[in-house]
Protein backbone atom coordinates (compact mmCIF):
# COMPACT_ATOMS: atom_id res chain seq x y z
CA UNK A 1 -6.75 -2.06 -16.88
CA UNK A 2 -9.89 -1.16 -15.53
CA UNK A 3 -8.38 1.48 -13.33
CA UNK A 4 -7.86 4.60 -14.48
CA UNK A 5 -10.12 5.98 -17.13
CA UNK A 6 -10.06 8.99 -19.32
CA UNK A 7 -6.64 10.19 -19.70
CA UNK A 8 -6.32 10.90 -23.22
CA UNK A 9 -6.74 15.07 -23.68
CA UNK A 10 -8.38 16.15 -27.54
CA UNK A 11 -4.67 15.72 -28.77
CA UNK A 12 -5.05 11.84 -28.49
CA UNK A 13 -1.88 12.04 -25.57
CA UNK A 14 -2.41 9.55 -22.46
CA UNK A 15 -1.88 11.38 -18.77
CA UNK A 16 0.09 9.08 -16.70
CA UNK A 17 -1.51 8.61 -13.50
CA UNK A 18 -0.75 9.24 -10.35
CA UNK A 19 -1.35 8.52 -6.19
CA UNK A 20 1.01 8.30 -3.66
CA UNK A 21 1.27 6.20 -0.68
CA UNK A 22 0.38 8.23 2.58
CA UNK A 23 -0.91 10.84 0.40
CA UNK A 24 -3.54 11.28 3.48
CA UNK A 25 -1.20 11.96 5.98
CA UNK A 26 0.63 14.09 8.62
CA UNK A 27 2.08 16.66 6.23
CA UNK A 28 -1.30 18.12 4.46
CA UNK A 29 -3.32 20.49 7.07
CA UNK A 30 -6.67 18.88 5.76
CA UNK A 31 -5.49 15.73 8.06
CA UNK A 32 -3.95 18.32 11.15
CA UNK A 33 -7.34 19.67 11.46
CA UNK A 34 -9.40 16.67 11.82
CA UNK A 35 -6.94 15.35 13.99
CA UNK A 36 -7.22 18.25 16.69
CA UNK A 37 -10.67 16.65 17.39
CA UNK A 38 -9.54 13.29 17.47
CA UNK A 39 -7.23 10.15 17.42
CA UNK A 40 -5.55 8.61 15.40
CA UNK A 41 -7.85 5.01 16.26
CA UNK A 42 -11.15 7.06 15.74
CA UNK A 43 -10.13 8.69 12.45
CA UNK A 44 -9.29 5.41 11.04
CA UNK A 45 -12.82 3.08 12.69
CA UNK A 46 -15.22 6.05 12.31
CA UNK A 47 -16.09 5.72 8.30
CA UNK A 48 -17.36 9.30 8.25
CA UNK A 49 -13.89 10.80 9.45
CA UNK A 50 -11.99 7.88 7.63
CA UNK A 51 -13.92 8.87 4.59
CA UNK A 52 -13.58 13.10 5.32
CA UNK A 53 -9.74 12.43 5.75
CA UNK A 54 -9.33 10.41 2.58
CA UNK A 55 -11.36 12.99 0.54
CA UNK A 56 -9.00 15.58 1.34
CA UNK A 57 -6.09 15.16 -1.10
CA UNK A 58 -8.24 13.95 -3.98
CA UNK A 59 -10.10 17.30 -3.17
CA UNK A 60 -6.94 19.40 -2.94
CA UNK A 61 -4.54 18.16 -5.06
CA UNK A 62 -6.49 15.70 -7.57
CA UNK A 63 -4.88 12.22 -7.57
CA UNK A 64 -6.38 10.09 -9.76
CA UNK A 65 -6.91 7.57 -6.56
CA UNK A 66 -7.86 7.60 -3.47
CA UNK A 67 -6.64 5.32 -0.69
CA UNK A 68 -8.55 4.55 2.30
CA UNK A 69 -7.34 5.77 5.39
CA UNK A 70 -6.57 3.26 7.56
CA UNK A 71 -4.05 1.09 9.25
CA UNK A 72 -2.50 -2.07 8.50
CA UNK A 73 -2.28 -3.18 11.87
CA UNK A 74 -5.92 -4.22 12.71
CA UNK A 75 -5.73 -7.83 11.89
CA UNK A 76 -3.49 -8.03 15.05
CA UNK A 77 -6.17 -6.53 17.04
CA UNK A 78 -8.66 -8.73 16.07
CA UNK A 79 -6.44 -11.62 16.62
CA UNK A 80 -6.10 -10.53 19.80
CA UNK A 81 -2.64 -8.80 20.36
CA UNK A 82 -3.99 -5.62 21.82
CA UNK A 83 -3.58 -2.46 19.42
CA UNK A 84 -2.77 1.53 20.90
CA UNK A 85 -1.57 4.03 19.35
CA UNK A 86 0.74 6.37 21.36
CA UNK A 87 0.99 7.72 19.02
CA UNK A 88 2.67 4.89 17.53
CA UNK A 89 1.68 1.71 17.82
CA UNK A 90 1.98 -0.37 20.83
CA UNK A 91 0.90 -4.54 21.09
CA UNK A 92 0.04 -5.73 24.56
CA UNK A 93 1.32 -9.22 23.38
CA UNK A 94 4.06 -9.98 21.13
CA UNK A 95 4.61 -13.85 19.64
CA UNK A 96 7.86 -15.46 21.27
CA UNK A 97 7.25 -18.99 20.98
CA UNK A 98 4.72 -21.11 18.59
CA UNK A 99 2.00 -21.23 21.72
CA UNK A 100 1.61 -17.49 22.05
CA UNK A 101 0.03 -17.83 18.60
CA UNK A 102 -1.97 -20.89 19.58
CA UNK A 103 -3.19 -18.84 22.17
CA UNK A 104 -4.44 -16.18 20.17
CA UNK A 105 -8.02 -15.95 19.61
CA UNK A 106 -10.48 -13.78 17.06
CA UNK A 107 -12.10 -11.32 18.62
CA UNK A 108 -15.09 -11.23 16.17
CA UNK A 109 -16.18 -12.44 12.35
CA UNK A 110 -13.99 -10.18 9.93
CA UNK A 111 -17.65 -9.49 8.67
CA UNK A 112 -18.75 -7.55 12.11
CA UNK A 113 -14.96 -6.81 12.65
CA UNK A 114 -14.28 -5.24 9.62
CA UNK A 115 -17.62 -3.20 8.88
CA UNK A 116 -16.04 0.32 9.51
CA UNK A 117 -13.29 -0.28 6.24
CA UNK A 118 -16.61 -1.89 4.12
CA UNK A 119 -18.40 1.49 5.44
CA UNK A 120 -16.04 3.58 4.36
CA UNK A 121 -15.11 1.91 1.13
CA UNK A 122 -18.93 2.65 0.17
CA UNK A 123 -19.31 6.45 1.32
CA UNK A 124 -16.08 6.79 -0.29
CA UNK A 125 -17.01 4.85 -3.65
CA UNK A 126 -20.07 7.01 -3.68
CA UNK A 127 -18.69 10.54 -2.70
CA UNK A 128 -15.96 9.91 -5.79
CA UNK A 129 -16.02 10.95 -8.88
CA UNK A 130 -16.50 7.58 -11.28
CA UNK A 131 -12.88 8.31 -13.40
CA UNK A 132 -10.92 8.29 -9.44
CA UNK A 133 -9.87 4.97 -8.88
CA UNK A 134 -10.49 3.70 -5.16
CA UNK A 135 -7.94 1.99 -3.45
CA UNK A 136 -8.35 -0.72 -0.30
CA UNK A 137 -5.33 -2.01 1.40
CA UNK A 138 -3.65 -4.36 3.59
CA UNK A 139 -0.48 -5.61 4.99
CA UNK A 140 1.35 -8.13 3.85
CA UNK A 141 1.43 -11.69 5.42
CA UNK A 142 5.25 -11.30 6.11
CA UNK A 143 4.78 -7.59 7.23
CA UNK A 144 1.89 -8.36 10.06
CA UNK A 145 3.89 -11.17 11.48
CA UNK A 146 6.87 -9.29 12.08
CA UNK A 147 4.91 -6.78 14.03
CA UNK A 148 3.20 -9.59 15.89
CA UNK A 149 6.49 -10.52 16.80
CA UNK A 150 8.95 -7.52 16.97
CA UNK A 151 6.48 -5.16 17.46
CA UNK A 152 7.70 -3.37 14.56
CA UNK A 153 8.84 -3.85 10.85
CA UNK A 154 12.78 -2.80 10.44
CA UNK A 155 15.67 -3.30 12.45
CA UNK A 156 17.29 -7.09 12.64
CA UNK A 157 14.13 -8.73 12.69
CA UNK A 158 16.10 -11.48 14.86
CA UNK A 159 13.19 -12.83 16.00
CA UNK A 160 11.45 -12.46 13.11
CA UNK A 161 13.36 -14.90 10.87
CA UNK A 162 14.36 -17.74 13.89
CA UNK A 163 10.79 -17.88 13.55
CA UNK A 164 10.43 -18.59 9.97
CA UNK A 165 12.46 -21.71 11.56
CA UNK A 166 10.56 -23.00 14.65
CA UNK A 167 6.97 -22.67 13.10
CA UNK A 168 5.84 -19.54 14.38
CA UNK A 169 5.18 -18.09 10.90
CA UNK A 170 3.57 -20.79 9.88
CA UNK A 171 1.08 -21.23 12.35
CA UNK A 172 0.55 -17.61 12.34
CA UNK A 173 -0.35 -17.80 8.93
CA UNK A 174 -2.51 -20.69 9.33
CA UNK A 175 -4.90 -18.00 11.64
CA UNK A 176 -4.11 -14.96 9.87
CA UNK A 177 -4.72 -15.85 6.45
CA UNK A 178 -8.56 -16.28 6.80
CA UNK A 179 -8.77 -13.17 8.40
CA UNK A 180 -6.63 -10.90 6.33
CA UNK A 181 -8.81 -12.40 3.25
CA UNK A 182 -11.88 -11.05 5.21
CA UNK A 183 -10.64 -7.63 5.34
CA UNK A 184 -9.86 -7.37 2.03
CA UNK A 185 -13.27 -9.17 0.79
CA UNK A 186 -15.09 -6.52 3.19
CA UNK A 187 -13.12 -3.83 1.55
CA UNK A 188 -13.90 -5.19 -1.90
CA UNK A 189 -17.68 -5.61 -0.89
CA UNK A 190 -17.71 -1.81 0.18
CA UNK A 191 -16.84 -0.30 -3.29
CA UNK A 192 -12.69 -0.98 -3.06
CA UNK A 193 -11.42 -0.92 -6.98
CA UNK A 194 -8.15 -2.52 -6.15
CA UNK A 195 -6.31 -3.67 -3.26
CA UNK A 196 -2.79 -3.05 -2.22
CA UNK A 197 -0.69 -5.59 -0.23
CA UNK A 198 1.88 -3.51 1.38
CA UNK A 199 4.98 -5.40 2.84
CA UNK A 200 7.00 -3.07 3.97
CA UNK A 201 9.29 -5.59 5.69
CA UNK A 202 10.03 -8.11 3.15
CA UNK A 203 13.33 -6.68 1.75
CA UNK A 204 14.80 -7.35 5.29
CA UNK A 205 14.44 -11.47 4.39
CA UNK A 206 17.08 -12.93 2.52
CA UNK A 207 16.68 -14.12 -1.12
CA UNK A 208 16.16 -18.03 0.17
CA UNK A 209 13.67 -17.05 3.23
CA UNK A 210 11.72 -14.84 0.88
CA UNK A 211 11.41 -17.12 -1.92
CA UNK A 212 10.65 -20.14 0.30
CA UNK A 213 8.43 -18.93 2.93
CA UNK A 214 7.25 -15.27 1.70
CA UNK A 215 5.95 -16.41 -1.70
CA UNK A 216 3.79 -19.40 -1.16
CA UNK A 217 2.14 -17.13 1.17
CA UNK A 218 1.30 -14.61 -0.84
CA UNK A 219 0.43 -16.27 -3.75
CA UNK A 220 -2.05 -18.01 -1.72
CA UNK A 221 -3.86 -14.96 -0.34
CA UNK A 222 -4.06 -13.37 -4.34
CA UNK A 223 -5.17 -16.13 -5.28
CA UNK A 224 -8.09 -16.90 -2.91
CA UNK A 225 -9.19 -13.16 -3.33
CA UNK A 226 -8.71 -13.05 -7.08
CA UNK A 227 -10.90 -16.29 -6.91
CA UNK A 228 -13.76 -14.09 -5.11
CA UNK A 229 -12.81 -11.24 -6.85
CA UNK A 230 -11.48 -11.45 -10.55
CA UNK A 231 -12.37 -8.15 -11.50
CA UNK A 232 -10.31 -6.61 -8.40
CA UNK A 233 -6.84 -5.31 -8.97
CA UNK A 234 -4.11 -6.53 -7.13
CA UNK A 235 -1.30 -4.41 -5.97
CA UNK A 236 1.56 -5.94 -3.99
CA UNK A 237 4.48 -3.42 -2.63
CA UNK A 238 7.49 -4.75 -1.47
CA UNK A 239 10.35 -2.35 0.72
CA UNK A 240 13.93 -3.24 0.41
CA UNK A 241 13.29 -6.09 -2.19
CA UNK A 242 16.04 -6.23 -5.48
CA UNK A 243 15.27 -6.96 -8.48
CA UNK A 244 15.69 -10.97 -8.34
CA UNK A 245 13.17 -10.79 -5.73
CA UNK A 246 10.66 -9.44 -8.11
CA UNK A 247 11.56 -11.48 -10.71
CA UNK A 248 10.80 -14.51 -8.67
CA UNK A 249 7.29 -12.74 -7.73
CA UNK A 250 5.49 -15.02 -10.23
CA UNK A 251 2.27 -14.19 -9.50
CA UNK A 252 -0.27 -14.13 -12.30
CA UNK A 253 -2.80 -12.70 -9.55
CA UNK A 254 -1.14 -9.45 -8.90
CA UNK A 255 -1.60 -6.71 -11.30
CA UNK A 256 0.66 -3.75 -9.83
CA UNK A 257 4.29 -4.28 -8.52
CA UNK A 258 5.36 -0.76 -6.47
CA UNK A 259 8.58 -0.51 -6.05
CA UNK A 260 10.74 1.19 -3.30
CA UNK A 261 13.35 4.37 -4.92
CA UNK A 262 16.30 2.08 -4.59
CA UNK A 263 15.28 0.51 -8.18
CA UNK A 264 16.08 1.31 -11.61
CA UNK A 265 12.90 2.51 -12.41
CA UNK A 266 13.38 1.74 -16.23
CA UNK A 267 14.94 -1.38 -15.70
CA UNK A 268 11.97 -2.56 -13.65
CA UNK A 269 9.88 -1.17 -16.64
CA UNK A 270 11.74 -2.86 -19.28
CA UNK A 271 12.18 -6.04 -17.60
CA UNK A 272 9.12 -6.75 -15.93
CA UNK A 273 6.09 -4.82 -17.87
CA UNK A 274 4.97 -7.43 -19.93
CA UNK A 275 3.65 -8.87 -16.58
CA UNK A 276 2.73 -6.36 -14.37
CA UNK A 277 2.11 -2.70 -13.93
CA UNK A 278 4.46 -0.67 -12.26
CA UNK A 279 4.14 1.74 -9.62
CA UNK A 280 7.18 4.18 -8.19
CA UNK A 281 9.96 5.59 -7.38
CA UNK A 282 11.02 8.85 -6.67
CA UNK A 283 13.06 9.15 -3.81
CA UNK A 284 10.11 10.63 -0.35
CA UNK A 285 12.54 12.57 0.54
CA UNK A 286 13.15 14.50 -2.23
CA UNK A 287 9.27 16.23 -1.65
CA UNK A 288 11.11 18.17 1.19
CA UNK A 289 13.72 19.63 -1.63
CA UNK A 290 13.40 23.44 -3.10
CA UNK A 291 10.22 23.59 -5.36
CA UNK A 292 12.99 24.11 -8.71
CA UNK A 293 15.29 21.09 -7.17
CA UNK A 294 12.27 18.80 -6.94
CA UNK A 295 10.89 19.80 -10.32
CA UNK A 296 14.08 18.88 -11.71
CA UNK A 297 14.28 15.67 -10.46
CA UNK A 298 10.39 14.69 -11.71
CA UNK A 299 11.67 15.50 -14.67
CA UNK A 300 14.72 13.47 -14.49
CA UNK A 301 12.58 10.62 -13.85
CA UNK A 302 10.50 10.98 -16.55
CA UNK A 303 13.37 11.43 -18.99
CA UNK A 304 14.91 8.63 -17.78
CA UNK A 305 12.18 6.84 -18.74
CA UNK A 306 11.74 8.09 -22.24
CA UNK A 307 15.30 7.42 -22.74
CA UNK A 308 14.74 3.57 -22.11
CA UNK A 309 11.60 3.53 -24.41
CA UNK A 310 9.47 1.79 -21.65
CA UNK A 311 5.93 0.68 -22.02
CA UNK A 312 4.17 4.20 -20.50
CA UNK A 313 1.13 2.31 -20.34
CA UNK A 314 2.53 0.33 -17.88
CA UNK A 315 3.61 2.85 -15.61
CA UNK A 316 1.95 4.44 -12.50
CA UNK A 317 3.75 7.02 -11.49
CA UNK A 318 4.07 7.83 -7.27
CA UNK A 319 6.77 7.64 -4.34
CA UNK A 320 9.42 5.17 -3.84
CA UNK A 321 7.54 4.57 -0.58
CA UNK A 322 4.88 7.09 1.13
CA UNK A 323 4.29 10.54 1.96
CA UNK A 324 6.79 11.90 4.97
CA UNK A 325 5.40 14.04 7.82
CA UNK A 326 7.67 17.18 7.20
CA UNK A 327 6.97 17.40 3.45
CA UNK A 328 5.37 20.90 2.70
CA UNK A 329 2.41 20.24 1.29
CA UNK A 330 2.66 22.46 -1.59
CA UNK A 331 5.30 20.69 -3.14
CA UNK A 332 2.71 17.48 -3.24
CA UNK A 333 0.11 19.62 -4.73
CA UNK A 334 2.98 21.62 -7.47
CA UNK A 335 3.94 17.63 -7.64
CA UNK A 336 0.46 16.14 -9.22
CA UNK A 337 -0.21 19.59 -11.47
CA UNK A 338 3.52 18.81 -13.33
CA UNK A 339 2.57 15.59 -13.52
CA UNK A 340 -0.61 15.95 -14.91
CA UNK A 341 1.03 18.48 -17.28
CA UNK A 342 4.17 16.99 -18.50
CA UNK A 343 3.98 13.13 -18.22
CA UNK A 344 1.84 12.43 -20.93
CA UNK A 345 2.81 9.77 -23.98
């Protein structure tokens, strides 16, 4: 696959690898102490603290990839909806009607716009060792405009879908899809092995709304950056999605599917590996359990697994979804060392 090398140990077993999402996040203390200097808006735009926070659970607890620290949101800054974080985020404008997004306009070139993720990408694809896998990302088409709209990603999204309806999604797209393919190419440009397209809201769509208005979408942002691209990985997440939505994926541009802890993890294997990778699933939650409870259920998973004869080479293993803030961080670090240990094939 081109992105993770040298797993085999002398016995001639493969390692399974491993990242999670938010693995650079609230729980570990490497992140804490940065932050007491700063904010959340500078860690992410200042590539030397993007890169230092990044670095620091590759450094501590050895994932095989490192993500770049970031936020998903910035496309709606540059289209000019006003971004804070407070420390969540907050968008001075939110799109009601189809002429709030015809009244958007780009702040600047996703080349000038985007320079501190390409600057980061290429301390960070420097600083790492060559066999660690570097990761850009994105959100999803689906995912941004339901931010752009609601503000957030869960909940009803009432809005949200009417607007699926009266043509605010697609003229969003129409603007945002330019853009978002200039993040990722600045990403790429910058050292970025893969990139992940995270839609964390697409489960809330219906079968019918995803398949008719999520897909063609999506297929045509792979697509254009595969076309710039080829030798770029493509990793799409989906939140909340079943397993016909997957199915109906299609998507010979997308390498990786991650999927959310609500799967069958060796169903999705069995049924969907001769097409894609597959990343997931253990429950986030269960990182907060007693070290022996959690350890139990890793190993759970990966019996279940074995049990179902899946493809192993098809399997990245991680979170159902990312990285919770009251985790201890010990049980992520005790986490990668049993992996590392035990999941091998």
């Amino acid at each position: 696959m081109g992105l993770f090398n040298d797993r085999k140990n002398e016995a001639g077993k493969t390692t399974v690898p491993v990242w999670f999402m938010r693995q650079a996040g609230r729980y570990h203390a490497h992140y804490q102490n940065i932050k007491k200097d700063s904010d959340f808006m500078t860690m992410c735009k200042d590539p030397k603290l993007a890169y230092e926070v990044t670095m620091g659970p590759i450094n501590e607890f050895d994932f095989d990839a490192a993500i770049l620290f970031s936020d998903l949101l910035f496309p709606l800054e540059q289209l000019g909806l006003g971004l804070t974080y407070a420390p969540g985020p907050i968008l001075e404008k939110r799109l009601e009607t189809v002429n709030d997004v015809k009244n958007l306009k780009i702040k600047a070139s996703s080349k000038d716009y985007y320079s501190f993720q390409k600057d980061a990408c290429s301390l960070l694809r420097a600083g790492l060792p060559q066999n660690k896998t570097l990761l850009g990302f994105v959100g999803a088409p689906f995912t941004l405009y339901s931010y752009a709209v609601e503000g957030a990603h869960s909940g009803a999204l009432y809005s949200s879908k009417l607007g699926l309806y009266d043509g605010r999604f697609s003229a969003f797209c129409e603007m945002l899809i330019p853009e978002l393919l200039g993040e990722m190419r600045e990403q790429a440009l910058g050292g970025a092995d893969a990139m992940c397209l995270f839609d964390t809201a697409a489960g809330e769509l219906c079968f019918s709304d995803y398949k008719e208005f999520i897909l063609p979408v999506l297929r045509t942002v792979t697509k254009e950056f595969k076309k710039e691209f080829p030798n770029k990985k493509v990793i799409y997440y989906s939140k909340f999605t079943h397993m016909n939505y997957l199915k109906e994926i299609q998507d010979e541009n997308i390498d990786v599917l991650g999927v959310d802890w609500r799967h069958n993890l060796p169903e999705v294997l069995n049924e969907l590996s001769g097409d894609y990778y597959i990343q997931g699933n253990l429950e986030p939650a269960y990182l907060g359990l007693p070290w022996e409870t959690l350890e139990a259920k890793w190993m759970e998973l990966f019996k279940s697994l074995q049990d179902a004869n899946v493809n192993f080479d098809k399997w990245i293993c991680g979170l159902g979804h990312g990285c919770l803030q009251w985790i201890p961080q010990e049980n992520v670090r005790k986490s990668v060392e049993l992996i590392h240990r035990n999941f091998k094939y």
